[in-house]
Protein backbone atom coordinates (compact mmCIF):
# COMPACT_ATOMS: atom_id res chain seq x y z
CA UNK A 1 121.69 97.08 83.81
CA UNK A 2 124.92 98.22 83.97
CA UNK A 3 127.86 95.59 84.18
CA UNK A 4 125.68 92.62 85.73
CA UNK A 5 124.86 89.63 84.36
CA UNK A 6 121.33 89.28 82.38
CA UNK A 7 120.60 86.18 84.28
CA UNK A 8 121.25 87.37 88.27
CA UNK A 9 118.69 90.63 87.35
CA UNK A 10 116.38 88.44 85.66
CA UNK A 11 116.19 86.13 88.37
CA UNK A 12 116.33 89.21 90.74
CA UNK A 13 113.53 91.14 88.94
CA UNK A 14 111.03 88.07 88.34
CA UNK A 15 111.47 86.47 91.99
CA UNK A 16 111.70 89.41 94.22
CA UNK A 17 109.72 91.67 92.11
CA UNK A 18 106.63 89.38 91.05
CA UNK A 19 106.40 88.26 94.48
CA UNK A 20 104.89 91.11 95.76
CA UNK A 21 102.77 92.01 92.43
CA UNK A 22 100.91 88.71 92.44
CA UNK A 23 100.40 89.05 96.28
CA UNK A 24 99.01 92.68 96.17
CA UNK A 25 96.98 91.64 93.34
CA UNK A 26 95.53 88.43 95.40
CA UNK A 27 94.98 91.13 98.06
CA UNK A 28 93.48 93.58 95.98
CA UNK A 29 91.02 90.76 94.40
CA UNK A 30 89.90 90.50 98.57
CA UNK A 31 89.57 93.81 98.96
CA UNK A 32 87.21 94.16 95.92
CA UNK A 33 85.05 90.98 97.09
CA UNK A 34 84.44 93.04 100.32
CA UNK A 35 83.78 96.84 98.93
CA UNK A 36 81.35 94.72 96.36
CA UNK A 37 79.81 92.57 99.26
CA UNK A 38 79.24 95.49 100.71
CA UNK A 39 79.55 98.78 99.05
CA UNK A 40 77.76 101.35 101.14
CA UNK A 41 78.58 99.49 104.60
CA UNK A 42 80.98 100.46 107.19
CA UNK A 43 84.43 100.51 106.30
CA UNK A 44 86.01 97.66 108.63
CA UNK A 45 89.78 97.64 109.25
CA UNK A 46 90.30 94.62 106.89
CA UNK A 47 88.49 96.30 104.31
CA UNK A 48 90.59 99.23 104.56
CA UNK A 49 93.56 97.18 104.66
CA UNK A 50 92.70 95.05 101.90
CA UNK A 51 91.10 97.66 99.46
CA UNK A 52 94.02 99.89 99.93
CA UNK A 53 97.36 97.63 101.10
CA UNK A 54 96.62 95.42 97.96
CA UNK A 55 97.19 98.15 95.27
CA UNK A 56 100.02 99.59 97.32
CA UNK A 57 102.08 96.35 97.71
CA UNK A 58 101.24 95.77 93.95
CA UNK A 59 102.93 98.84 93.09
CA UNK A 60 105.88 98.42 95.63
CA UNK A 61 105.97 94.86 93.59
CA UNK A 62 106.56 96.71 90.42
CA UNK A 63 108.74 99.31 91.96
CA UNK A 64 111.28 96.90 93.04
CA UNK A 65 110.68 94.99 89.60
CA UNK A 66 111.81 98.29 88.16
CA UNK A 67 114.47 99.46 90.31
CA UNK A 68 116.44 95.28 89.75
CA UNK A 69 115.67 95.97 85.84
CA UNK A 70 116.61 99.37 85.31
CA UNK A 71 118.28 100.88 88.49
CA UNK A 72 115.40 103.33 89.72
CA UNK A 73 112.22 103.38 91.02
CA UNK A 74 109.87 106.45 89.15
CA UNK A 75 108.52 108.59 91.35
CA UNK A 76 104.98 107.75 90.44
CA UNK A 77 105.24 104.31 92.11
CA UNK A 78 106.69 106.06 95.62
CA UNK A 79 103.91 108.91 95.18
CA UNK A 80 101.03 106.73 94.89
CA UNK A 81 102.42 104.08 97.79
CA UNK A 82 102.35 107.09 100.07
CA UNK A 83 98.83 108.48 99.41
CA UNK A 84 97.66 104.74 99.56
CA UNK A 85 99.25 104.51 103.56
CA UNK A 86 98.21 107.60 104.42
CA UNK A 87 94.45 107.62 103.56
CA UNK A 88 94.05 103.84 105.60
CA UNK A 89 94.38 105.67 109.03
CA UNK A 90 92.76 108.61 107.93
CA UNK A 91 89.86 106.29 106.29
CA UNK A 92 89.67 104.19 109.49
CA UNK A 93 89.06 107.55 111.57
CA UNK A 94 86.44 108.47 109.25
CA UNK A 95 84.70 105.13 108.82
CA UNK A 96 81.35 106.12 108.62
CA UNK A 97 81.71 109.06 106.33
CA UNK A 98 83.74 106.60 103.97
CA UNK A 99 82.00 103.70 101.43
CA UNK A 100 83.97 100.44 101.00
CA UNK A 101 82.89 101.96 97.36
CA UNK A 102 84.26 104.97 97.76
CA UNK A 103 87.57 103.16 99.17
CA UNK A 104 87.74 101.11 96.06
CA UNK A 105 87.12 104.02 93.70
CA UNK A 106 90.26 105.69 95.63
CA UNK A 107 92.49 102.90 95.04
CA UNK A 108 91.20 102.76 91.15
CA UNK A 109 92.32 106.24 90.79
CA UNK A 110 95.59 106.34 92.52
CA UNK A 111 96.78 103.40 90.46
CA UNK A 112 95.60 104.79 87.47
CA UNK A 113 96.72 108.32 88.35
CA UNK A 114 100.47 106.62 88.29
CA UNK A 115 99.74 104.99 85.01
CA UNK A 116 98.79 108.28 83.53
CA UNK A 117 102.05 109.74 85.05
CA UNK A 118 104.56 107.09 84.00
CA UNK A 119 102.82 107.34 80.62
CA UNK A 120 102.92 111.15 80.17
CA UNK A 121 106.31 110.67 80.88
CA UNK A 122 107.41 107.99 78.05
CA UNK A 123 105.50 110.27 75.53
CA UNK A 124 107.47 113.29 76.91
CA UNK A 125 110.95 112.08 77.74
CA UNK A 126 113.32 115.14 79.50
């Protein structure tokens, strides 16, 4: 935290950075409700958006949390943001080939895949 004052980064970390965690996970909750409504359908561009942009502003939510609280944003967070943008267009192009399930499954793994990272690092510090 350097030389600023608990109470500016507090207010800093839990306003700026919850915003966008509660909203992703809101939008994530959407995204789920349509994948489950209708799991082997077409992929639609709000399901796409939905399944997919909820877990990714979630994560940009906790990478700014991160970044007020202790000056940096891990890697894992900007890794997994940038495989979630990417595969919407590409999933969109490819709508029939690709589930709502499958979509959902995706986003399950790429925010667990950055768990796994950010906790493979704590256990192995550099």
């Amino acid at each position: 935290m350097g030389g600023r004052r608990p109470r500016s980064v507090g207010r800093s970390a839990y306003t700026y950075g919850h915003i966008p965690l509660v909203a992703g996970i809101i939008v994530a909750a959407v995204g789920d409700e349509l994948a489950i409504a209708h799991p082997l359908g077409p992929v639609t561009a709000g399901t796409a958006l939905t399944v997919l942009g909820g877990p990714a502003l979630f994560l940009a939510g906790h990478a700014v949390f991160q970044r007020v609280v202790f000056g940096r944003i891990p890697a894992s967070r900007l890794v997994a943001i940038a495989v979630l943008v990417v595969a919407a267009p590409v999933v969109l192009v490819a709508s029939s080939l690709v589930p709502p399930l499958a979509l959902a499954v995706l986003a399950a793994v790429v925010v667990g895949g950055a768990a796994l990272w950010d906790s493979s690092r704590s256990a192995h510090p550099a």
